[in-house]
Structure formats: C-alpha cells, structure tokens
C-alpha atoms as a PDB file:
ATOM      1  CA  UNK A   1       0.194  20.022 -10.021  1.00  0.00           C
ATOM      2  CA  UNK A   2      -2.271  17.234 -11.096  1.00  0.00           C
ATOM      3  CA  UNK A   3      -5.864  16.642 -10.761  1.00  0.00           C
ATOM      4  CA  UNK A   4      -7.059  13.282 -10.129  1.00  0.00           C
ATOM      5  CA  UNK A   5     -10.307  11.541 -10.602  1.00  0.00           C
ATOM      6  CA  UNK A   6     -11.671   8.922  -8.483  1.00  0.00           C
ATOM      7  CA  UNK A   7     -14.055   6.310  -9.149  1.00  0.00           C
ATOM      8  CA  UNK A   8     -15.212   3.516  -6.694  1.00  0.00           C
ATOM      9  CA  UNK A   9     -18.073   1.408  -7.140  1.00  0.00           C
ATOM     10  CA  UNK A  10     -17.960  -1.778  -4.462  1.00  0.00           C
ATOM     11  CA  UNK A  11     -19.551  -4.405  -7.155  1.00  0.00           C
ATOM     12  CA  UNK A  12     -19.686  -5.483 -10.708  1.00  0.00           C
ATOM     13  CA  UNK A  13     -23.651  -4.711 -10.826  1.00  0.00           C
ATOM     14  CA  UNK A  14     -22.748  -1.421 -10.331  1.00  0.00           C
ATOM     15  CA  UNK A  15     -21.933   1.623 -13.508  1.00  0.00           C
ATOM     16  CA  UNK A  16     -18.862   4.112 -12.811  1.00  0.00           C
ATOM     17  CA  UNK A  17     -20.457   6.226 -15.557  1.00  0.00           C
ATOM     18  CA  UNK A  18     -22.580   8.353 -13.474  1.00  0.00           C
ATOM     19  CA  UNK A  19     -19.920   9.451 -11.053  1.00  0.00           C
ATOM     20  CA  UNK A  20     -17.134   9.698 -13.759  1.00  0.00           C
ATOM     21  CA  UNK A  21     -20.135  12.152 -15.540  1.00  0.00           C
ATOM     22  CA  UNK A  22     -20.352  14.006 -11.971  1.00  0.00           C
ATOM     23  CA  UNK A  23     -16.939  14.544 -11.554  1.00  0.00           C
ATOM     24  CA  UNK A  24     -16.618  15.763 -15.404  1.00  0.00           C
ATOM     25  CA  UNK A  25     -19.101  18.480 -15.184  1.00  0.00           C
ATOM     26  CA  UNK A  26     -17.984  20.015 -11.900  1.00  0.00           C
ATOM     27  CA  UNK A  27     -14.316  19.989 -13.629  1.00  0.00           C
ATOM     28  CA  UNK A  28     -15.904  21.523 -16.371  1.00  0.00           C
ATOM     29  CA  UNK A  29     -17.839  24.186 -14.490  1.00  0.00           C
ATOM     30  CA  UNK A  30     -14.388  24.991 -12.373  1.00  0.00           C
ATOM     31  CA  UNK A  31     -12.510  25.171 -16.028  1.00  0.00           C
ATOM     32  CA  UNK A  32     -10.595  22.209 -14.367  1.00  0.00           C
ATOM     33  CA  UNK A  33      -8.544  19.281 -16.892  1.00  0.00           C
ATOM     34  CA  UNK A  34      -8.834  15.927 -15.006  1.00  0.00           C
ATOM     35  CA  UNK A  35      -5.266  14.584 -15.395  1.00  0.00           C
ATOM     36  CA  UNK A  36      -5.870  11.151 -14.649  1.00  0.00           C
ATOM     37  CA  UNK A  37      -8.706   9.431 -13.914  1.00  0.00           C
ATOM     38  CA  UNK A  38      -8.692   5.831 -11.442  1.00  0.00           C
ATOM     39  CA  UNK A  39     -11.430   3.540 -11.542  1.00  0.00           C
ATOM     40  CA  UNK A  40     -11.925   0.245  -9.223  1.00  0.00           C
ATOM     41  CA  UNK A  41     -14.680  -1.790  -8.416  1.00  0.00           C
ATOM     42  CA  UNK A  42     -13.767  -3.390  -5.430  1.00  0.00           C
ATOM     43  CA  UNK A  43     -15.340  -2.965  -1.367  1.00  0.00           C
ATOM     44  CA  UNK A  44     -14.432  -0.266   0.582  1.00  0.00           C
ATOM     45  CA  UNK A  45     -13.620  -2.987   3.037  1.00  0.00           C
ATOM     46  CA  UNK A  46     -10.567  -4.258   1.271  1.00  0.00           C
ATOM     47  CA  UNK A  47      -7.485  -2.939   2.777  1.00  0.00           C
ATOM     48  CA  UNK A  48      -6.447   0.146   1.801  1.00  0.00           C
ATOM     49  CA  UNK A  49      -2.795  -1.153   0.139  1.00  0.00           C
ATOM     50  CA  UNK A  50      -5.233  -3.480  -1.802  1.00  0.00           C
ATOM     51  CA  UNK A  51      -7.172  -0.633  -3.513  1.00  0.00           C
ATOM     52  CA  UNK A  52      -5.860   1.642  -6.513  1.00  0.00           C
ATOM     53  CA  UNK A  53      -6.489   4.482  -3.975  1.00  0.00           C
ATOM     54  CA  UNK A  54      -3.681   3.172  -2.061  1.00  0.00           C
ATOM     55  CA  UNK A  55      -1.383   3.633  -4.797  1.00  0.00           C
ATOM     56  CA  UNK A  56      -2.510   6.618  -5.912  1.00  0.00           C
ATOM     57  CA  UNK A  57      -1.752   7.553  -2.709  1.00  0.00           C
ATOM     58  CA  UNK A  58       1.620   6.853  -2.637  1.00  0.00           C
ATOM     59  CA  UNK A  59       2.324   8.777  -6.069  1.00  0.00           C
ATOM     60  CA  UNK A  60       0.355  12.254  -5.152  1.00  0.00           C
ATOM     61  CA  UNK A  61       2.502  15.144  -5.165  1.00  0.00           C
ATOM     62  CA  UNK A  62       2.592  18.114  -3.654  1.00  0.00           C
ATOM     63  CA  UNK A  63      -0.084  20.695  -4.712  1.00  0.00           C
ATOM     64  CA  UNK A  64      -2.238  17.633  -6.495  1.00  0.00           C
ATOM     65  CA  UNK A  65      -5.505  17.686  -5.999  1.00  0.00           C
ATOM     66  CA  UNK A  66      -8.243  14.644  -5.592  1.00  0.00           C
ATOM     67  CA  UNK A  67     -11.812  14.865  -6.949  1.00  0.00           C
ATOM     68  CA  UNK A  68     -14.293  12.319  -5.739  1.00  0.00           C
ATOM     69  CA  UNK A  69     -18.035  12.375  -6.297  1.00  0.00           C
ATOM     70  CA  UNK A  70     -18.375  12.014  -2.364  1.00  0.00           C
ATOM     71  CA  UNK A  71     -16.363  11.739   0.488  1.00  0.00           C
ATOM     72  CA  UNK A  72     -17.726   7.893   1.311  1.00  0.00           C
ATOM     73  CA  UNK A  73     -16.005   6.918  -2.153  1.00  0.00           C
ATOM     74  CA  UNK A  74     -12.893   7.238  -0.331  1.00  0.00           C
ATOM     75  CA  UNK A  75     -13.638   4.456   2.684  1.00  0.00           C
ATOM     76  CA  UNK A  76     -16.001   2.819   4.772  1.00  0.00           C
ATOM     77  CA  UNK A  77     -15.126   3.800   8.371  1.00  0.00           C
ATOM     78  CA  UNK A  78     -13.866   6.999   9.959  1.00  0.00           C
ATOM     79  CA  UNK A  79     -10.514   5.863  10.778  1.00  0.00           C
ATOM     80  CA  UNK A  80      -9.845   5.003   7.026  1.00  0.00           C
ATOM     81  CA  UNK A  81     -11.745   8.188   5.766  1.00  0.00           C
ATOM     82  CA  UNK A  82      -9.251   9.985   8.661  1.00  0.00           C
ATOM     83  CA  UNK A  83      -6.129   8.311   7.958  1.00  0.00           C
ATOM     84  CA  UNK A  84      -6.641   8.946   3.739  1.00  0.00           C
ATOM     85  CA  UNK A  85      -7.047  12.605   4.673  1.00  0.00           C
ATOM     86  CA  UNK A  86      -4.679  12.944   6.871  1.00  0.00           C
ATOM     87  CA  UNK A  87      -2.018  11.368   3.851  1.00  0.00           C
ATOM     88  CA  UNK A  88      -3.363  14.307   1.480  1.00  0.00           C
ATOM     89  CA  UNK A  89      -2.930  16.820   3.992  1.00  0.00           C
ATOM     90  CA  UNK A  90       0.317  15.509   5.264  1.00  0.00           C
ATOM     91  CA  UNK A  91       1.507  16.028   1.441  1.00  0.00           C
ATOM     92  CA  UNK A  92      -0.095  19.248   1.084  1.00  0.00           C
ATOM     93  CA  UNK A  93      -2.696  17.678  -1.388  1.00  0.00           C
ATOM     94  CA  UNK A  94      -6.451  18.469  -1.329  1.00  0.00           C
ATOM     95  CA  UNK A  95      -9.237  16.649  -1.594  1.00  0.00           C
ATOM     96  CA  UNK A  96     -12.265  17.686  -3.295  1.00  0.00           C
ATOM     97  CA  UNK A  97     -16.034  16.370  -3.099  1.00  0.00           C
ATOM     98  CA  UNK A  98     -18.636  17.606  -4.943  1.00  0.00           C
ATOM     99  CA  UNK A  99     -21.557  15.642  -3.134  1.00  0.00           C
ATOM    100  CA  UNK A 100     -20.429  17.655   0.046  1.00  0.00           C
ATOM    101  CA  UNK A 101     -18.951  20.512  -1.468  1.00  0.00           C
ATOM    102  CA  UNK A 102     -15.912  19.974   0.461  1.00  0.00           C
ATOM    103  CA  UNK A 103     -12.122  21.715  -0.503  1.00  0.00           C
ATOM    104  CA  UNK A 104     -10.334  19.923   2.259  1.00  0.00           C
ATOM    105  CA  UNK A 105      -6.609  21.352   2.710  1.00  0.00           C
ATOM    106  CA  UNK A 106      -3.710  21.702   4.920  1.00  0.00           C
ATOM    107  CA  UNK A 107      -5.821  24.007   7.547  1.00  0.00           C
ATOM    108  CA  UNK A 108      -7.507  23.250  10.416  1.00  0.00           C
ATOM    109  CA  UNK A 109     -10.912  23.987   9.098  1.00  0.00           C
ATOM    110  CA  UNK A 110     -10.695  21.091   6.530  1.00  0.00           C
ATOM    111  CA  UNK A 111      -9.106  18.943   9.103  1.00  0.00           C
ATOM    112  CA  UNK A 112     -11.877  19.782  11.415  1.00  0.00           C
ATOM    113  CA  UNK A 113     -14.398  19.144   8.803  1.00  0.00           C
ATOM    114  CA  UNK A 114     -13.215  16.136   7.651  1.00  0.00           C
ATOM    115  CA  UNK A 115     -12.950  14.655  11.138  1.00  0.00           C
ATOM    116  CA  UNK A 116     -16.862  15.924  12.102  1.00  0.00           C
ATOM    117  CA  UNK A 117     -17.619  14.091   8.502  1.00  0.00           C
ATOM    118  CA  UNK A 118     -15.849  11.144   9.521  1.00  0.00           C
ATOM    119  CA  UNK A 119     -17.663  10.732  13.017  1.00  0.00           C
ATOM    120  CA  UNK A 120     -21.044  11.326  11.794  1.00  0.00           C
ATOM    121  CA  UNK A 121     -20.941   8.881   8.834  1.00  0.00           C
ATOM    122  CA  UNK A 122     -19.343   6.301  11.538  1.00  0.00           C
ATOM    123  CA  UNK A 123     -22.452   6.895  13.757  1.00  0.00           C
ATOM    124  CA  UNK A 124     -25.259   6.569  10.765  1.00  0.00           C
ATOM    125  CA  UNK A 125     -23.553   3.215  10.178  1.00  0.00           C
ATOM    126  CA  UNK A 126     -23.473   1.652  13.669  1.00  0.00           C
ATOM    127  CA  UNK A 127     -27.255   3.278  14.148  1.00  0.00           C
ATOM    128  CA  UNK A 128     -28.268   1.694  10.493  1.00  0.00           C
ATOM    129  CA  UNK A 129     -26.646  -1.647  11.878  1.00  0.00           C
ATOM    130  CA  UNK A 130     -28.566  -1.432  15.028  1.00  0.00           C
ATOM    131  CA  UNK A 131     -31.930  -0.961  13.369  1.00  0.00           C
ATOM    132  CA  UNK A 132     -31.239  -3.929  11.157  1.00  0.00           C
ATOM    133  CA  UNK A 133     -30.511  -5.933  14.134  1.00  0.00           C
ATOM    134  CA  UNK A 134     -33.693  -4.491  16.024  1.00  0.00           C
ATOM    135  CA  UNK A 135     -35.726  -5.359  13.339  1.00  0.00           C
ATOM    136  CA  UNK A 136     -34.527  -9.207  12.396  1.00  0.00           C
ATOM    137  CA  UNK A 137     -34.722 -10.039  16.018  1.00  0.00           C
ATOM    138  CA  UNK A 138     -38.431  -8.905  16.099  1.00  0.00           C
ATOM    139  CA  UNK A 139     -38.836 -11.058  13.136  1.00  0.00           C
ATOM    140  CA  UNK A 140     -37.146 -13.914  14.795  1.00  0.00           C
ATOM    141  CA  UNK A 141     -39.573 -13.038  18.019  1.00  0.00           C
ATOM    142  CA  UNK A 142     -42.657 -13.381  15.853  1.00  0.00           C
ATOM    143  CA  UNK A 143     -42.060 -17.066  14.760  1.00  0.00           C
ATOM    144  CA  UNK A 144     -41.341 -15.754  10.964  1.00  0.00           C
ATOM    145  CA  UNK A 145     -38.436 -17.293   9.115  1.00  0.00           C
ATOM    146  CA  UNK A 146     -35.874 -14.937   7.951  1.00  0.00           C
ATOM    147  CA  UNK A 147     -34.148 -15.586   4.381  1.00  0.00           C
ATOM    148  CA  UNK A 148     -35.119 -16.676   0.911  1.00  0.00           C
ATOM    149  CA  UNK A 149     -38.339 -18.234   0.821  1.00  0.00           C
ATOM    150  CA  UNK A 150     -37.844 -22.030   0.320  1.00  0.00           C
ATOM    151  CA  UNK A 151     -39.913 -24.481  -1.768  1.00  0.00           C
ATOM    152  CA  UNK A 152     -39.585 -28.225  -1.937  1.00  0.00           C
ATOM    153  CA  UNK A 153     -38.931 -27.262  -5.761  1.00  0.00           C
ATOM    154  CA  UNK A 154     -36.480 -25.501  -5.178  1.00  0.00           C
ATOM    155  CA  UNK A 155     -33.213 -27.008  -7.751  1.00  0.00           C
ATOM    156  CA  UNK A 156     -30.748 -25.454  -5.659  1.00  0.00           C
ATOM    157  CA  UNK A 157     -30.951 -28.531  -3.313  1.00  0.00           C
ATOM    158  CA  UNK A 158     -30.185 -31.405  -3.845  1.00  0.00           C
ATOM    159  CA  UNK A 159     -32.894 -33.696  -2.496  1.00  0.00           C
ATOM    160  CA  UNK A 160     -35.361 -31.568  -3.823  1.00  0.00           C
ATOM    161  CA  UNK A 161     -36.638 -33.817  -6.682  1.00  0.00           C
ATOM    162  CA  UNK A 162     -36.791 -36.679  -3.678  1.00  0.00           C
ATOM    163  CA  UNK A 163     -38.959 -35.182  -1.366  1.00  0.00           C
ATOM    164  CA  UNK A 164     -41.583 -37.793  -1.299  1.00  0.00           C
ATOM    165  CA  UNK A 165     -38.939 -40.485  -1.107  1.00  0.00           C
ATOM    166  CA  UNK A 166     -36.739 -38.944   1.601  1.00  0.00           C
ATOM    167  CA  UNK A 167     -40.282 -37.833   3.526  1.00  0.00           C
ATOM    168  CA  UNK A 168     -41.255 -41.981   3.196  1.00  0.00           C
ATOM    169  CA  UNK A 169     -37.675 -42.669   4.152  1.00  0.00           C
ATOM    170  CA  UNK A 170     -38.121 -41.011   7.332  1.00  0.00           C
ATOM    171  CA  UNK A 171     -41.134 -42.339   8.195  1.00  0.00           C
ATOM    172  CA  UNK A 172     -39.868 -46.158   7.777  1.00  0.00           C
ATOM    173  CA  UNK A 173     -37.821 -45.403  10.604  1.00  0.00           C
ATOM    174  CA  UNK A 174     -34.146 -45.051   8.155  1.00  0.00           C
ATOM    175  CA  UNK A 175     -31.508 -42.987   9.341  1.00  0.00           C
ATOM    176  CA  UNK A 176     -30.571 -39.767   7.727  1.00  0.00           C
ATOM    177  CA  UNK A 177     -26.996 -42.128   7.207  1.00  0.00           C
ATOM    178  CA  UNK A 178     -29.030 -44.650   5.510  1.00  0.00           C
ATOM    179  CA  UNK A 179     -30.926 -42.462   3.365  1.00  0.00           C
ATOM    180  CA  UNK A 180     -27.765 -40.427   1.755  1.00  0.00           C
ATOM    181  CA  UNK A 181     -26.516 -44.090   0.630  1.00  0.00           C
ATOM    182  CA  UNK A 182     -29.993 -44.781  -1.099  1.00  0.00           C
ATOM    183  CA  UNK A 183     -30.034 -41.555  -2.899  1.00  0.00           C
ATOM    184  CA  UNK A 184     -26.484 -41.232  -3.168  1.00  0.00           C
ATOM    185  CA  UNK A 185     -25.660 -37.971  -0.776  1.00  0.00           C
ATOM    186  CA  UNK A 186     -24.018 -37.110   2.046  1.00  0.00           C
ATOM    187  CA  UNK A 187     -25.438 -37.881   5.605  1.00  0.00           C
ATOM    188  CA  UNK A 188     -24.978 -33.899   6.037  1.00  0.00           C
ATOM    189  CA  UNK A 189     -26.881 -32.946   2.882  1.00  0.00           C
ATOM    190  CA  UNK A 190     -29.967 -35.225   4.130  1.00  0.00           C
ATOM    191  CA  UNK A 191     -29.986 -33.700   7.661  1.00  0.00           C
ATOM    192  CA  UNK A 192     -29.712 -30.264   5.777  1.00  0.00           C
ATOM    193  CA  UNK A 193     -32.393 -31.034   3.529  1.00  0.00           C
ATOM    194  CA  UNK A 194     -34.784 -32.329   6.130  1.00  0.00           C
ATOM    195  CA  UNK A 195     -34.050 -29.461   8.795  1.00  0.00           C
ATOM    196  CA  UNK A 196     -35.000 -26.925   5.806  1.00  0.00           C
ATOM    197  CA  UNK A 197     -38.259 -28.832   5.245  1.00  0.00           C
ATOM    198  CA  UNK A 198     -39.074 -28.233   9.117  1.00  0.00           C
ATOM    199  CA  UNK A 199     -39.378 -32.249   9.483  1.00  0.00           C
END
C-alpha cells in the first residue's frame, strides 16, 4: 500500500505550499507517511491524460490511497470528478479529502457520495456562470463599457502616441487605408484604434 499526495494549483501566481502543509498535518494527525507526493500547476481543464493525475492514475495499486486537500483538486466538472473516482474505486483505491472529510471506497456510500458531490459542484458552476452572464448583460443594458478601462495613453496601442494626428487625419476626410501608410500601420490597427476611441 502507498499513500499519495496531491497538489493542483491551475496557475503560476498561485503557492502549492498551503495545501502540501494541509495535507501534511492531517497525515500527521492520522500517524499517516505520505509516500509520494505530485505537484502540477496546470487547469483543471486540460485533459485528464495531460495532467500528472492521469498518470498517477495509471500506476495506483491496489489498497493505495489518494490524499487531496479537496475533492475540486481532482477536476473541474462532474463527469471528470466521476470518472477519476470511479478509476480509484474500480482499483480498490481510496480517495481521501480533508476539506470534505471524505474516505471514499469501494462501497456504495462513497460512490453515492461522491456522485451527490459531483452534481452539486456541477450545479454551483453553471448557477455562478449564469449570474456572471446576468450581471454583464445588465451592464451592457445600461450603456456602460465592459473591460479594462482605456485611455488615449494607453502604450499598449499602437496609435496611442498619434491620437491628435490620427483624430486630424480623420477629420481631413483620409481613409483609415491612408492613414496606416502615413503612420506606418496596418489599415486594421487604425480601424481598431479609432473604434476603441468611440470615433
């Protein structure tokens, strides 16, 4: 039998330290030696034979068990969280959580559990991701822009520094063709530049 530790984080900006601490103690506390521990930053989005979880997969053993700090570490939707569970189980591995205090086996209980945790993490998503829609569309309704505020100043375009010019430009009757051979851009990056400035 071996215990495993896993670690996801979905993006550089992000420290494994606290969950690697998390899993550590509760090890610890259960007089439990963590075997091995995996580590990936990567999205829970990425397919699953992309991930170091899918490999671990593939090498777990019967009787190992798998910590995580919680059960979303594993993946994103319910399918993946289902079908991950299901490989454990199907091995007669468990998989342990110590957010959720879940000790998910080869019963039905665990399976029932995990599939109830599966559904109800899949339905706080799509309501999150109906909410955020809700809300930009009565943004868009109330004549606000929606993104990064943008200033004339701003260096990450390139007509920026020729506002005046491409402004005096446009009122001289040029094309936005015309213009990007003046100032030596592309016909697209004028039209960009001028849609942006609301002209």
């Amino acid at each position: 039998m071996a215990v495993f530790g896993y670690i996801r984080v979905s993006s550089a900006k992000q420290n494994c330290d606290h969950q690697h601490y998390e899993i550590q103690q509760f090890a610890e506390h259960n007089n439990i030696n963590v075997d091995k521990w995996i580590e990936e930053t990567i999205s829970s989005r990425k397919p699953l034979n992309k991930r170091k979880l899918g490999q671990l997969l593939n090498e777990l053993q019967d009787g190992d068990i798998l910590i995580a700090a919680e059960i979303s570490r594993l993946g994103r939707s319910m399918m993946e969280v289902m079908r991950i569970l299901e490989t454990c189980l199907n091995k007669n591995c468990e998989v342990w959580t110590i957010k959720e205090h879940y000790r998910l086996g080869n019963d039905i209980q665990s399976k029932v559990m995990a599939f109830a945790f599966g559904l109800s993490a899949e339905i706080e998503r799509n309501l999150i991701s109906q909410r955020t829609k809700a809300s930009l569309e009565s943004i868009k309704a109330s004549g606000k822009k929606i993104g990064r505020p943008f200033a004339a100043s701003s260096k990450k375009l390139k007509l920026s520094k020729n506002t005046k010019k491409v402004k005096k430009f446009l009122e001289m009757g040029l094309t936005h063709y015309r213009i990007g051979k003046i100032l030596g851009v592309k016909p697209a990056t004028v039209s960009h530049f001028v849609n942006r400035m609301g002209w």
